[in-house]
C-alpha atoms as a PDB file:
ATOM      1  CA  UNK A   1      79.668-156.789-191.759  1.00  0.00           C
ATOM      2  CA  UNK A   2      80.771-157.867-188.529  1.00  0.00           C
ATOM      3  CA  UNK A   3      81.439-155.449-185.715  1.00  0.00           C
ATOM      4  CA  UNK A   4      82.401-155.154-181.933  1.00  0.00           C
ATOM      5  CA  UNK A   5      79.043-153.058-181.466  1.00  0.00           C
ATOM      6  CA  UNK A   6      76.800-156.424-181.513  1.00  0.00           C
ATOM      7  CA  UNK A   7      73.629-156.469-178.834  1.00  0.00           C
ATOM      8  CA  UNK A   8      71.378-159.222-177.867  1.00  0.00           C
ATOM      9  CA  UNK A   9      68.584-157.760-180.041  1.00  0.00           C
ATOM     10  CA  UNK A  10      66.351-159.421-182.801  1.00  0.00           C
ATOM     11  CA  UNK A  11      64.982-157.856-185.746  1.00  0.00           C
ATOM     12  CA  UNK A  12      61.990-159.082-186.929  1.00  0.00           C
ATOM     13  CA  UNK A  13      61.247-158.365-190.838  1.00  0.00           C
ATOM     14  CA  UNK A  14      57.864-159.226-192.778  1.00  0.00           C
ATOM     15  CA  UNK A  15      58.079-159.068-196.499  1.00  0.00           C
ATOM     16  CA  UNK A  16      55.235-160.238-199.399  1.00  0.00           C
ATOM     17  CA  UNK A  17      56.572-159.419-202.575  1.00  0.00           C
ATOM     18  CA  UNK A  18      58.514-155.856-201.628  1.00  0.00           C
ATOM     19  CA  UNK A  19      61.279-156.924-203.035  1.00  0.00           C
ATOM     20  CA  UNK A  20      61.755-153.567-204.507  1.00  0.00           C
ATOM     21  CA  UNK A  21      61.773-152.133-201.168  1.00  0.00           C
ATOM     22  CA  UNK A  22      63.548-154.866-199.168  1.00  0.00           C
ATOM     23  CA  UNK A  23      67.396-154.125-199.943  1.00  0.00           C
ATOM     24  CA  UNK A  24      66.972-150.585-198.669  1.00  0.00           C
ATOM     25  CA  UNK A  25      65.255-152.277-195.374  1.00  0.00           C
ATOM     26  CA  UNK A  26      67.666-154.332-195.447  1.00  0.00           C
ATOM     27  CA  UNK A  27      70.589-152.184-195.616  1.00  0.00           C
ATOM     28  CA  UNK A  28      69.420-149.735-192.960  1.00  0.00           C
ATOM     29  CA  UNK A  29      69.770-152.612-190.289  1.00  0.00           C
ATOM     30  CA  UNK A  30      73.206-153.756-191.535  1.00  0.00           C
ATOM     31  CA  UNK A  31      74.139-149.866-191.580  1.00  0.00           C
ATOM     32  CA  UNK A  32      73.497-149.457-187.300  1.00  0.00           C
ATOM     33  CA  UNK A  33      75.810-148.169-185.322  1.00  0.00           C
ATOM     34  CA  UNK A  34      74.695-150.699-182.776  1.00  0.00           C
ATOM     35  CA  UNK A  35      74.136-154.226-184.731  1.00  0.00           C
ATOM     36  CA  UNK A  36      71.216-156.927-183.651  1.00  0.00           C
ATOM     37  CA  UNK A  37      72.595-160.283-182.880  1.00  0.00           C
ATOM     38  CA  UNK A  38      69.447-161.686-184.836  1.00  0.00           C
ATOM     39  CA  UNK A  39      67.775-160.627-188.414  1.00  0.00           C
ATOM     40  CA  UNK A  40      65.055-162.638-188.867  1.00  0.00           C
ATOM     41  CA  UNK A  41      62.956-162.634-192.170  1.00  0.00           C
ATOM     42  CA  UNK A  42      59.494-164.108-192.650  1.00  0.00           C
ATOM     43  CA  UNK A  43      58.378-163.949-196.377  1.00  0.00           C
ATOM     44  CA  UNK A  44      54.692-164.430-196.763  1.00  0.00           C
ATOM     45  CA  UNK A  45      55.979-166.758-199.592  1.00  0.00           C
ATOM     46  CA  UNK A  46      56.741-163.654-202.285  1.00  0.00           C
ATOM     47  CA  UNK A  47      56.460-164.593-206.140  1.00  0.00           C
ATOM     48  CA  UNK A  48      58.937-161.775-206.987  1.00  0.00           C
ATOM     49  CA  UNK A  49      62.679-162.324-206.428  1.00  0.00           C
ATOM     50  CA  UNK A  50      62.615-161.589-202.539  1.00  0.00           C
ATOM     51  CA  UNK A  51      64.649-164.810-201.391  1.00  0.00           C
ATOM     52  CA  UNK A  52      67.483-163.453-204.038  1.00  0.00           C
ATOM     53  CA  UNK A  53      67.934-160.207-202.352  1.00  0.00           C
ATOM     54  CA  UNK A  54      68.186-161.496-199.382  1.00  0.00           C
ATOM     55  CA  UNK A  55      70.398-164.166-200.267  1.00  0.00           C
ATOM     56  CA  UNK A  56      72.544-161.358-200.995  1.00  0.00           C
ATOM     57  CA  UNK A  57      73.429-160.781-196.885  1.00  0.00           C
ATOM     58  CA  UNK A  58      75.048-162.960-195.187  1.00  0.00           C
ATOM     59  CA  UNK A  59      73.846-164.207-191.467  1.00  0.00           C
ATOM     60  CA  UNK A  60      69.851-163.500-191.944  1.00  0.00           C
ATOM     61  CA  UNK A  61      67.699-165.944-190.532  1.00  0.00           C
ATOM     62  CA  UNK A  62      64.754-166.482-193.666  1.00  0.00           C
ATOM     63  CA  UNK A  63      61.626-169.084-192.912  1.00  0.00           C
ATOM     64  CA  UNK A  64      58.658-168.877-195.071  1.00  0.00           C
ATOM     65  CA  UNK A  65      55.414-167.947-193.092  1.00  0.00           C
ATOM     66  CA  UNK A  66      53.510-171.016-192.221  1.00  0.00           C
ATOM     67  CA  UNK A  67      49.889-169.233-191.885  1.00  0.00           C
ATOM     68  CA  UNK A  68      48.375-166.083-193.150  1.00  0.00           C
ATOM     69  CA  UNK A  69      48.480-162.475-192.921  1.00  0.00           C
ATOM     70  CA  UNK A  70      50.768-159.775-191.438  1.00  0.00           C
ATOM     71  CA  UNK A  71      50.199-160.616-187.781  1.00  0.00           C
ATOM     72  CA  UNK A  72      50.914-164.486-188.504  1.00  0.00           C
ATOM     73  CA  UNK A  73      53.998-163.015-190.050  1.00  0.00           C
ATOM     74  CA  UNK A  74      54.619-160.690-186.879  1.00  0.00           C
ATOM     75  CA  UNK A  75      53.939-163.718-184.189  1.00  0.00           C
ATOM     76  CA  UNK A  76      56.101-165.987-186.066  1.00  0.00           C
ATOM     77  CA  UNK A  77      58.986-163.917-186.038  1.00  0.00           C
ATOM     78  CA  UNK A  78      58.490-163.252-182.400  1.00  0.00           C
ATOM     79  CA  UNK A  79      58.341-166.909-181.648  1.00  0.00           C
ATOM     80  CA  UNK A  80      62.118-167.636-183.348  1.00  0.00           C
ATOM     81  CA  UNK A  81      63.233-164.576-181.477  1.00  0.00           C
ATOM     82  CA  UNK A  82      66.643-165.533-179.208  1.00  0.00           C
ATOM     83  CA  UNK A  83      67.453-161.710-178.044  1.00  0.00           C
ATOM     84  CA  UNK A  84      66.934-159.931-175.327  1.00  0.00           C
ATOM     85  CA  UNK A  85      65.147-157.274-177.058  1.00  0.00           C
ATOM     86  CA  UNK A  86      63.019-157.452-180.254  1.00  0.00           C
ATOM     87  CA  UNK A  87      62.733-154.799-182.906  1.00  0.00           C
ATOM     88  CA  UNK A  88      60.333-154.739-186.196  1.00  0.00           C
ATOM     89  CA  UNK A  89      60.848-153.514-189.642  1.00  0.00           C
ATOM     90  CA  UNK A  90      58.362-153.697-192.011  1.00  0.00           C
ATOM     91  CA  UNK A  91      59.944-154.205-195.656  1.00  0.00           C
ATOM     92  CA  UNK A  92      58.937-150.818-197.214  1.00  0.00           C
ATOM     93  CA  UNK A  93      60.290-149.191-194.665  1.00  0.00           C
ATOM     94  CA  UNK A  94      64.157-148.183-193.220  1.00  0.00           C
ATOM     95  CA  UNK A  95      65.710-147.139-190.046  1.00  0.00           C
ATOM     96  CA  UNK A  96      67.988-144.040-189.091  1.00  0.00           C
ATOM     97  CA  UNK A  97      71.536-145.319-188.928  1.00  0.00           C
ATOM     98  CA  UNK A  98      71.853-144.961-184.713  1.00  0.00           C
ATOM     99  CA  UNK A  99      67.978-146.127-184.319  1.00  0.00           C
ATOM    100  CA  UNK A 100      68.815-149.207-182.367  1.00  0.00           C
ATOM    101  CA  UNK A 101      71.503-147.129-180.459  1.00  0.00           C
ATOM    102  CA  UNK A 102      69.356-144.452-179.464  1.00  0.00           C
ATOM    103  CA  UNK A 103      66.886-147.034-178.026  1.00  0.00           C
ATOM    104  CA  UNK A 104      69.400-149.209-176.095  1.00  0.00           C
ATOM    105  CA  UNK A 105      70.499-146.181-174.160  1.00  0.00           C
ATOM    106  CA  UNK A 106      67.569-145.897-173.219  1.00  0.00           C
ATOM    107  CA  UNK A 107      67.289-149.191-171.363  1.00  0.00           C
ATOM    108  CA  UNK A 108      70.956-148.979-170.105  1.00  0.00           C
ATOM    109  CA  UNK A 109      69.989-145.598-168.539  1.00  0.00           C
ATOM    110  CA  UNK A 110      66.758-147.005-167.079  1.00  0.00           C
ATOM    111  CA  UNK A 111      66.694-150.739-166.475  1.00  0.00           C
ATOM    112  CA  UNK A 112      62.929-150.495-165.672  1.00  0.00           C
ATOM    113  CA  UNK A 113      62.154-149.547-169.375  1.00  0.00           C
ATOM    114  CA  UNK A 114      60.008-152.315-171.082  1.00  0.00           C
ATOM    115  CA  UNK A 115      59.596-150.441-174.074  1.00  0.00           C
ATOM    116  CA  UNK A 116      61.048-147.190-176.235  1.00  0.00           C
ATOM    117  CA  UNK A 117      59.249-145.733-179.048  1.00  0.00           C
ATOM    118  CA  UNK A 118      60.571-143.192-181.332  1.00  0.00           C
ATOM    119  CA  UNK A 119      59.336-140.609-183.858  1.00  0.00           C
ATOM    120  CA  UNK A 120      58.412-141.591-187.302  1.00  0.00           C
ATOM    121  CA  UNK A 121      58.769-139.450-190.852  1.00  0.00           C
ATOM    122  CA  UNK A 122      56.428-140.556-193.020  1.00  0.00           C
ATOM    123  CA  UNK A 123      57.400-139.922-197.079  1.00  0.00           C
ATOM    124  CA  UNK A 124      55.236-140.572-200.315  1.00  0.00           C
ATOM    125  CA  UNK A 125      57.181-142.976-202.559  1.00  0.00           C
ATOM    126  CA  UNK A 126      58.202-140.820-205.448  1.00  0.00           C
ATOM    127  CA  UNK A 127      55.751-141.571-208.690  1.00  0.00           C
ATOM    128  CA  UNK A 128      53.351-142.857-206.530  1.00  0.00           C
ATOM    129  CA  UNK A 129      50.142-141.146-207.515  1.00  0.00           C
ATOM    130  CA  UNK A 130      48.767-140.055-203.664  1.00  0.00           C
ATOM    131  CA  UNK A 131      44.277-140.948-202.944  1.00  0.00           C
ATOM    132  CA  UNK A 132      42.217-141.120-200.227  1.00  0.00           C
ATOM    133  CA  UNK A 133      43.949-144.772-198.819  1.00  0.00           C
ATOM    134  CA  UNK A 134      47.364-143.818-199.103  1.00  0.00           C
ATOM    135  CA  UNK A 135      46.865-141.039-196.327  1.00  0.00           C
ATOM    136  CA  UNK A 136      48.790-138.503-198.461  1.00  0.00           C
ATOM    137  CA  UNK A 137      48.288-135.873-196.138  1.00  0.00           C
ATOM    138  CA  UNK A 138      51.000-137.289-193.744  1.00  0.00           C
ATOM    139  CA  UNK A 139      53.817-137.293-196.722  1.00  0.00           C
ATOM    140  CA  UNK A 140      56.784-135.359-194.646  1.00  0.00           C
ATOM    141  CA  UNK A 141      55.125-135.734-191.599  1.00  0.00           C
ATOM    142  CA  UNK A 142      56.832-135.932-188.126  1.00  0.00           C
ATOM    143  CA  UNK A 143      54.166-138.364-185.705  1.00  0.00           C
ATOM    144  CA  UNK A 144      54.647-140.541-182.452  1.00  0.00           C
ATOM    145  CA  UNK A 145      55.906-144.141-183.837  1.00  0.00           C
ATOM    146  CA  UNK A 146      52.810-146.070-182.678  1.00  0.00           C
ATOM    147  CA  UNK A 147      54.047-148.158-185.312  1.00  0.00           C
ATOM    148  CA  UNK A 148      56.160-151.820-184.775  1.00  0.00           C
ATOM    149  CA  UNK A 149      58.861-149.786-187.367  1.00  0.00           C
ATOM    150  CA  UNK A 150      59.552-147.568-184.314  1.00  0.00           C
ATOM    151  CA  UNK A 151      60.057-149.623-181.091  1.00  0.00           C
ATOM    152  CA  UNK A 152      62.615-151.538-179.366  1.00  0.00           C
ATOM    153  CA  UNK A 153      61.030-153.639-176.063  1.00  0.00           C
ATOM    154  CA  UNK A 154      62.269-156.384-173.429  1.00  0.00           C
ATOM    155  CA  UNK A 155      61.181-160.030-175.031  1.00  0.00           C
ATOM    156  CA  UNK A 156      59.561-160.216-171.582  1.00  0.00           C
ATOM    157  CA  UNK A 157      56.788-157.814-173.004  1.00  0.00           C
ATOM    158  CA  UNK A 158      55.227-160.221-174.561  1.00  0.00           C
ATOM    159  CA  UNK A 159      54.481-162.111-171.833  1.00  0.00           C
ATOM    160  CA  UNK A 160      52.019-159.026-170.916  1.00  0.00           C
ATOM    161  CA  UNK A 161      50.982-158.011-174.181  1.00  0.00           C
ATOM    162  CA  UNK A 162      50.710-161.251-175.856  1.00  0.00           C
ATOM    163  CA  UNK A 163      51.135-161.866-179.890  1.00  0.00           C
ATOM    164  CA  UNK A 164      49.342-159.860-182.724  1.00  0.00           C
ATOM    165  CA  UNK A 165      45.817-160.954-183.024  1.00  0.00           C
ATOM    166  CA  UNK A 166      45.278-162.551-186.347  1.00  0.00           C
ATOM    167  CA  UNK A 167      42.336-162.260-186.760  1.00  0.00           C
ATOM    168  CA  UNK A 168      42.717-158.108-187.870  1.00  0.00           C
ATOM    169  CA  UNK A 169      44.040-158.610-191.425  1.00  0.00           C
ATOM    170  CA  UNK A 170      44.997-154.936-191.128  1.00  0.00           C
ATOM    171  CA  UNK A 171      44.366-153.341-187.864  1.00  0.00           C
ATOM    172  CA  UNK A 172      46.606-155.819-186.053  1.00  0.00           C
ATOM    173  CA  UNK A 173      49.257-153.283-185.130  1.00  0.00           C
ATOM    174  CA  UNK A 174      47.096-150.421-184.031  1.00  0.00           C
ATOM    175  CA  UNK A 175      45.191-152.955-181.497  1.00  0.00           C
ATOM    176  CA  UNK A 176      48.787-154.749-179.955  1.00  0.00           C
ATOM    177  CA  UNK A 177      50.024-151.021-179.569  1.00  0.00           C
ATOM    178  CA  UNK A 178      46.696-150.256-177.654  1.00  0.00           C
ATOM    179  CA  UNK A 179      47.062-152.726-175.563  1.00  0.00           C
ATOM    180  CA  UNK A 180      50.828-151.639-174.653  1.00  0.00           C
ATOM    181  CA  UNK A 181      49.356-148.351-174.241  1.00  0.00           C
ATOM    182  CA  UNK A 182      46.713-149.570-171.646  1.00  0.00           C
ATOM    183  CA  UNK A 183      48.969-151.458-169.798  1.00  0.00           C
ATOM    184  CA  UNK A 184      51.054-150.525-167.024  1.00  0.00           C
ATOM    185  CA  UNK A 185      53.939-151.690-168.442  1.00  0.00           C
ATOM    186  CA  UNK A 186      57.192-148.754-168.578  1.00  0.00           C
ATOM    187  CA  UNK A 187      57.426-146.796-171.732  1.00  0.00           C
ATOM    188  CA  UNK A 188      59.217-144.049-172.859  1.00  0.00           C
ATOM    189  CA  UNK A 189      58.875-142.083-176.538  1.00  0.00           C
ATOM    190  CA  UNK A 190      62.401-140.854-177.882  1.00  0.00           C
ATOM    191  CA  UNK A 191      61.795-137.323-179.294  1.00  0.00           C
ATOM    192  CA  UNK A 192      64.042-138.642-182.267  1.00  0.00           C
ATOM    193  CA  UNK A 193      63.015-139.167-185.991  1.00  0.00           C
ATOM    194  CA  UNK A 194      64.222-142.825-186.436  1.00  0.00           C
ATOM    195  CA  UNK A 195      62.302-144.767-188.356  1.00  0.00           C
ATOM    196  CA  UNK A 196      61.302-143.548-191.814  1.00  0.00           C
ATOM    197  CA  UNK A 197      58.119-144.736-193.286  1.00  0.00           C
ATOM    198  CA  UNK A 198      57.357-145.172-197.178  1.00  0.00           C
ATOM    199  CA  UNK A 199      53.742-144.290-198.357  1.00  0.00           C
ATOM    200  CA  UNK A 200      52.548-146.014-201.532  1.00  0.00           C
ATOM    201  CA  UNK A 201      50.027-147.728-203.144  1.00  0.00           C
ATOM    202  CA  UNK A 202      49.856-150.778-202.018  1.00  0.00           C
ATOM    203  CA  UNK A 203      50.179-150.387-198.386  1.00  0.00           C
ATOM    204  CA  UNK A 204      47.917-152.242-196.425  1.00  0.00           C
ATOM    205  CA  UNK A 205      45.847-149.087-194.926  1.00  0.00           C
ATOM    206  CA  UNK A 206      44.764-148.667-198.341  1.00  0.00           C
ATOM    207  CA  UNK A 207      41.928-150.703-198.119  1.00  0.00           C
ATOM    208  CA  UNK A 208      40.357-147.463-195.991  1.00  0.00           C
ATOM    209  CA  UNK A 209      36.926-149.337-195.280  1.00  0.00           C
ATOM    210  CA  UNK A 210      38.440-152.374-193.810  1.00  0.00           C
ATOM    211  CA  UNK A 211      40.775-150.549-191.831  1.00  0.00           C
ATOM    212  CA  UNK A 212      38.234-148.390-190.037  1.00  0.00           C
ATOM    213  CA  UNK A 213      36.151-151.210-189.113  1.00  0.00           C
ATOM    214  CA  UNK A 214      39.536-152.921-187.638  1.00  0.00           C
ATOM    215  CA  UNK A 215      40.207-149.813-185.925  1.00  0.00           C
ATOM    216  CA  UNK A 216      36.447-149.496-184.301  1.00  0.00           C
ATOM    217  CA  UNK A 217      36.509-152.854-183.273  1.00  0.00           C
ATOM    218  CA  UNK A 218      40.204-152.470-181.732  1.00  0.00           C
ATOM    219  CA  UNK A 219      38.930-148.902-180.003  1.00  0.00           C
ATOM    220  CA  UNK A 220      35.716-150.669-178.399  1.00  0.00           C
ATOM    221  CA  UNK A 221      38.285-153.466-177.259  1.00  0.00           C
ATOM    222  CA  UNK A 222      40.625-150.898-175.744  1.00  0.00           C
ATOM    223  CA  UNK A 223      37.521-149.164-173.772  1.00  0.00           C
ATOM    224  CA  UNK A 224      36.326-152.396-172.646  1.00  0.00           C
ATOM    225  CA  UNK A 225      39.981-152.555-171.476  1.00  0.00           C
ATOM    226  CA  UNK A 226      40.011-149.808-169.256  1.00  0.00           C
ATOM    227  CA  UNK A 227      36.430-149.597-167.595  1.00  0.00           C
ATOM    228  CA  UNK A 228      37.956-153.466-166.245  1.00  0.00           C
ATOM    229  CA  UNK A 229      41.006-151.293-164.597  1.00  0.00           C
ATOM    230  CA  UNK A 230      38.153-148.394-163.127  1.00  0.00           C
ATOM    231  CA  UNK A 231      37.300-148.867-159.183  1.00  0.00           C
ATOM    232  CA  UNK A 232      34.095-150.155-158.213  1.00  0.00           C
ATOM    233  CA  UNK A 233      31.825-147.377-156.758  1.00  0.00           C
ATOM    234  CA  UNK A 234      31.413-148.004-153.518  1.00  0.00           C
ATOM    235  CA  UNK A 235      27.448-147.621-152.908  1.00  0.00           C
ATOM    236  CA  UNK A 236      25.758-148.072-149.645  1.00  0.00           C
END
């Protein structure tokens, strides 16, 4: 699986029990045009046979999680990251073949970039019955990747952005990507479908009233954010 067309990028992966899913994630990383220099797994310690599929590539980097939830997962990836740049994949997900090669250009084209997002598609997982938490509305849907699936950013971003808060058991992605958003930090969206994203039942947005609480409490945060960055009226 080695090639020339190695970058310094790492690819963070979060898995609990998808092992269903994970080969196909697993493949579409191993399948760029442009390979990471890093794959690193954290398995939110499965009880399906997860640690046998990936046993089955050669030159991933797999540590069990040491706390809880998906943004423990997320931060402890980030923190064994050695690249560059960093990239996420969740494990029910895959990439377009040239995702990571798209991205880099990017960056080579404009060495100010901190960040590139790109389009995502997202697709109901066939037999998977669709209802109200599964979002079925957005099966074949082309949106803006607000989503970790669909960006590729300078390690150096984190220094600004900080880790996923862990305390949001499900809402933790939605509130780093605000605060990216609010920040002055350079970012660019690729008009390119490159990530494709599987909708089933046991997603994590499922659990629609925890979610929207998450996502109220991540909103007020973000408004709170940017009344800070208003001017002061000057009053006499």
């Amino acid at each position: 699986m080695k090639t020339p067309n190695h970058c310094p990028i790492s690819v963070v992966i979060v898995t609990r029990n998808r092992a269903n899913y994970l080969a196909e994630a697993l493949a579409s990383v191993f399948a760029q045009t442009l390979l990471p220099s890093q794959i690193v797994v954290v398995d939110g310690h499965s009880s399906d046979n997860t640690k046998k599929v990936i046993q089955a590539w050669d030159g991933i980097n797999y540590i069990l999680q040491n706390g809880l939830g998906l943004a423990s997962a997320r931060n402890q990836g980030m923190k064994l990251c050695t690249g560059e740049w960093i990239a996420f994949l969740d494990s029910d997900d895959h990439w377009h073949p040239e995702k990571l090669a798209h991205q880099y250009a990017q960056f080579c084209d404009n060495p100010t970039l901190d960040a590139c997002l790109c389009q995502v598609q997202f697709y109901l997982q066939e037999e998977t019955a669709p209802h109200v938490g599964i979002l079925h509305q957005q099966n074949e849907l082309v949106k803006t990747g607000l989503t970790p699936g669909a960006l590729l950013m300078r390690q150096s971003v984190i220094e600004e952005i900080g880790l996923f808060d862990e305390s949001l058991q499900i809402a933790c992605d939605s509130d780093w990507f605000a605060r990216l958003l609010d920040s002055t930090l350079a970012k660019f969206l690729l008009p390119k479908v490159l990530l494709y994203k599987r909708l089933h039942a046991h997603n994590l947005s499922a659990n629609v009233q925890q979610y929207r609480s998450e996502v109220l409490q991540m909103l007020k945060r973000s408004i709170a954010r940017k009344k800070l960055k208003q001017p002061a009226n000057n009053t006499q």
